[in-house]
C-alpha atoms as a PDB file:
ATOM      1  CA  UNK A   1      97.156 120.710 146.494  1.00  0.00           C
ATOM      2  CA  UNK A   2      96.274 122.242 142.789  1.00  0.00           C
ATOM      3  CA  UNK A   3      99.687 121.947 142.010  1.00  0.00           C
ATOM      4  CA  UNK A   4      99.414 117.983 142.552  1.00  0.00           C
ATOM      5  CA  UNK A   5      96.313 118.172 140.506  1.00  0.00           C
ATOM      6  CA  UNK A   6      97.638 119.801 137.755  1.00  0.00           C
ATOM      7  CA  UNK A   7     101.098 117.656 137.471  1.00  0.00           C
ATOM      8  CA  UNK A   8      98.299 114.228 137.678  1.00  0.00           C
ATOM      9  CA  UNK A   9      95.942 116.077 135.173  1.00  0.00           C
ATOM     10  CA  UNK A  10      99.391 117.223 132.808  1.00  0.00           C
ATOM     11  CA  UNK A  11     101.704 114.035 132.874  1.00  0.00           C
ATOM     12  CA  UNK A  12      99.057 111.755 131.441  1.00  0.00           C
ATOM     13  CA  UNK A  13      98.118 114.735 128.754  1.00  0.00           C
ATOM     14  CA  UNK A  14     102.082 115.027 127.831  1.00  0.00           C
ATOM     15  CA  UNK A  15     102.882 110.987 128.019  1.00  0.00           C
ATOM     16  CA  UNK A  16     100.047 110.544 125.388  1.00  0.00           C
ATOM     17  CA  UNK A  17     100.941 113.416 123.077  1.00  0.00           C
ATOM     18  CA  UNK A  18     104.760 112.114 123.070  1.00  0.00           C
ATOM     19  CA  UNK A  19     103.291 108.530 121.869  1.00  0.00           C
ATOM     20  CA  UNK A  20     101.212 110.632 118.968  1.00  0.00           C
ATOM     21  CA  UNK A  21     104.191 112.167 117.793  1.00  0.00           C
ATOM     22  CA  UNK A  22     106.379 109.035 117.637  1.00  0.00           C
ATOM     23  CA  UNK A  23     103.686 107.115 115.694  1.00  0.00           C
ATOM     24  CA  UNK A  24     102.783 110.004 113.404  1.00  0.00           C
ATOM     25  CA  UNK A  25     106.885 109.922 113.237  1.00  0.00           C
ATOM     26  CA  UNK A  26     106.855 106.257 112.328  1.00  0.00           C
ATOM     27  CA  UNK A  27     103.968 106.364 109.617  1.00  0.00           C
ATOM     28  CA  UNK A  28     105.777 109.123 107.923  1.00  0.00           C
ATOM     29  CA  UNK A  29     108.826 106.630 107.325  1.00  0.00           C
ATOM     30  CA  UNK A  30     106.417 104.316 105.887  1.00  0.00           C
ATOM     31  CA  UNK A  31     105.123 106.509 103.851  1.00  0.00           C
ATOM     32  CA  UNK A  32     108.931 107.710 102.333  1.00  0.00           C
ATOM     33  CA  UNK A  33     109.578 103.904 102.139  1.00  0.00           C
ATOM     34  CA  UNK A  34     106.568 103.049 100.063  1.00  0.00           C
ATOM     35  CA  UNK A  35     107.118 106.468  97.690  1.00  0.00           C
ATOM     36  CA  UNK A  36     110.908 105.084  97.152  1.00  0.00           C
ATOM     37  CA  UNK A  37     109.358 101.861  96.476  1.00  0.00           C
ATOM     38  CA  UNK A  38     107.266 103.486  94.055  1.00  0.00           C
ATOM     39  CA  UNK A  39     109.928 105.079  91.828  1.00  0.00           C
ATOM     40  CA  UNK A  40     112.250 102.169  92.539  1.00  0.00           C
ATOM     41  CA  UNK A  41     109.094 100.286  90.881  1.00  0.00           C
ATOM     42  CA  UNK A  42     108.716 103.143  88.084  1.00  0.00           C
ATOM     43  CA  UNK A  43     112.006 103.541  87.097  1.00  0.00           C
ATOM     44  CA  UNK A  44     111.947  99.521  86.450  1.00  0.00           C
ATOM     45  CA  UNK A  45     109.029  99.511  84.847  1.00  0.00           C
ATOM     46  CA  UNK A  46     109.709 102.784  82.327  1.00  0.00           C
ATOM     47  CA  UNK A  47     113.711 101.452  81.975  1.00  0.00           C
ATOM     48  CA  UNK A  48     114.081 100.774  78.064  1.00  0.00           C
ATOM     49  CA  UNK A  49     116.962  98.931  77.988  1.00  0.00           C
ATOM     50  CA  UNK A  50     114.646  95.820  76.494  1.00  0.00           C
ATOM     51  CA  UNK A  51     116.680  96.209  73.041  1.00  0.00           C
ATOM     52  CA  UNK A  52     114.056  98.556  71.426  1.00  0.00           C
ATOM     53  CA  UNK A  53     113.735  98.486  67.587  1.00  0.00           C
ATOM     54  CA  UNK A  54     112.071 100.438  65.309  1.00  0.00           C
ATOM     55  CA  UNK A  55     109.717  98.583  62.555  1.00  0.00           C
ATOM     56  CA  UNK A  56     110.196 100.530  59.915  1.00  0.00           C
ATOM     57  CA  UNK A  57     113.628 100.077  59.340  1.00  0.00           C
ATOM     58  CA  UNK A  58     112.553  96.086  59.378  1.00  0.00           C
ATOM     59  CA  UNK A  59     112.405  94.277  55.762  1.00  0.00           C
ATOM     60  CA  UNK A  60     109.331  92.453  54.767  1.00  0.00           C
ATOM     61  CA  UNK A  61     109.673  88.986  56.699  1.00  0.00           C
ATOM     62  CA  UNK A  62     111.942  90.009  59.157  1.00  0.00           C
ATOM     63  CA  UNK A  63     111.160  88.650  62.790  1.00  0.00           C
ATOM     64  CA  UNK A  64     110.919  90.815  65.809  1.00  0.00           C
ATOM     65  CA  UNK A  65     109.513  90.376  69.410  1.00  0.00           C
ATOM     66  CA  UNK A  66     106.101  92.456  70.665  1.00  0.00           C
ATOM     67  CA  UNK A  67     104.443  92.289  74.305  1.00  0.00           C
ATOM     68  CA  UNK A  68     101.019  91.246  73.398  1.00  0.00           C
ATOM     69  CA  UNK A  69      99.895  93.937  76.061  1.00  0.00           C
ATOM     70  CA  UNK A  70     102.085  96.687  75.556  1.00  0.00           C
ATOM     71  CA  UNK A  71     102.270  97.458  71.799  1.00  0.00           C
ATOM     72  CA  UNK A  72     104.826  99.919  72.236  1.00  0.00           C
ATOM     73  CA  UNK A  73     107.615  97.316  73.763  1.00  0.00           C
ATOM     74  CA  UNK A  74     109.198  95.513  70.853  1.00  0.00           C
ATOM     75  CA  UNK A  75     112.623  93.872  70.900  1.00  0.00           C
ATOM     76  CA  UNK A  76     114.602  91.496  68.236  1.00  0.00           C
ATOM     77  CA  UNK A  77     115.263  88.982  70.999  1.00  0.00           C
ATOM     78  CA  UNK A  78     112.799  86.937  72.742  1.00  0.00           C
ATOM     79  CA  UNK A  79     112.462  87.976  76.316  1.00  0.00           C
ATOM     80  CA  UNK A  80     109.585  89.015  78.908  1.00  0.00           C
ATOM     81  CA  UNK A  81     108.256  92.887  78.706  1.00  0.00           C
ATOM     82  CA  UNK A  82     109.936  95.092  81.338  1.00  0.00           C
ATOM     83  CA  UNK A  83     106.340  97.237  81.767  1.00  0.00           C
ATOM     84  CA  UNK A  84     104.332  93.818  82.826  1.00  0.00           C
ATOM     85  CA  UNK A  85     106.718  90.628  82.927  1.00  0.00           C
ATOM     86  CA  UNK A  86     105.324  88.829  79.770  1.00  0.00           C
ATOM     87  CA  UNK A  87     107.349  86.868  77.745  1.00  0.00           C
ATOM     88  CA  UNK A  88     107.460  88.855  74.078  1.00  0.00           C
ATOM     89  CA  UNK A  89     105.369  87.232  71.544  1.00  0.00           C
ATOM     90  CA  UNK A  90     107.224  86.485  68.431  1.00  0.00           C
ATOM     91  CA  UNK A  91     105.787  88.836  64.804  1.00  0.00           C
ATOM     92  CA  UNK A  92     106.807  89.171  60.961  1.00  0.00           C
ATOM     93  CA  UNK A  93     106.858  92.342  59.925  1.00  0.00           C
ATOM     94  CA  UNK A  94     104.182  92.273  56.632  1.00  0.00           C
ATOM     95  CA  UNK A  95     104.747  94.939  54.740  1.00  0.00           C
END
């Protein structure tokens, strides 16, 4: 009779515990999706292949493209900013 007791008492204990482990399983995939999103995202957003220029090397006059947000991404074609999606605001170079 305590055997019986033990295998009602243990079977509802062990069913539960196997339905803990396949959910903690299943959030941990989640969570290795979202971090591959998140370097799939980084990678995109830090990829420089925008046609970077460097000012100094521009004559006075000459036309070059500038996210209005991001200072840093510059281009001389019109386009949108990789970092943010923009479209590149249009400068001179003064001096």
């Amino acid at each position: 009779m305590k055997k019986q007791n033990i295998f009602l008492v243990a079977i509802p204990v062990l069913m539960i515990s196997a339905c803990n482990n396949t959910s903690s399983h299943s959030e941990n995939a989640a969570d290795m999706h979202t971090m591959e999103n998140m370097q799939d995202m980084h990678a995109t957003m830090t990829d420089t292949t925008f046609h970077a220029i460097d000012t100094t090397k521009l004559t006075k006059g000459a036309v070059f493209y500038q996210c209005s947000m991001h200072k840093e991404v510059m281009s001389d074609k019109p386009g949108d900013c990789p970092k943010c999606g923009m479209k590149l605001v249009q400068k001179q170079k003064s001096n």
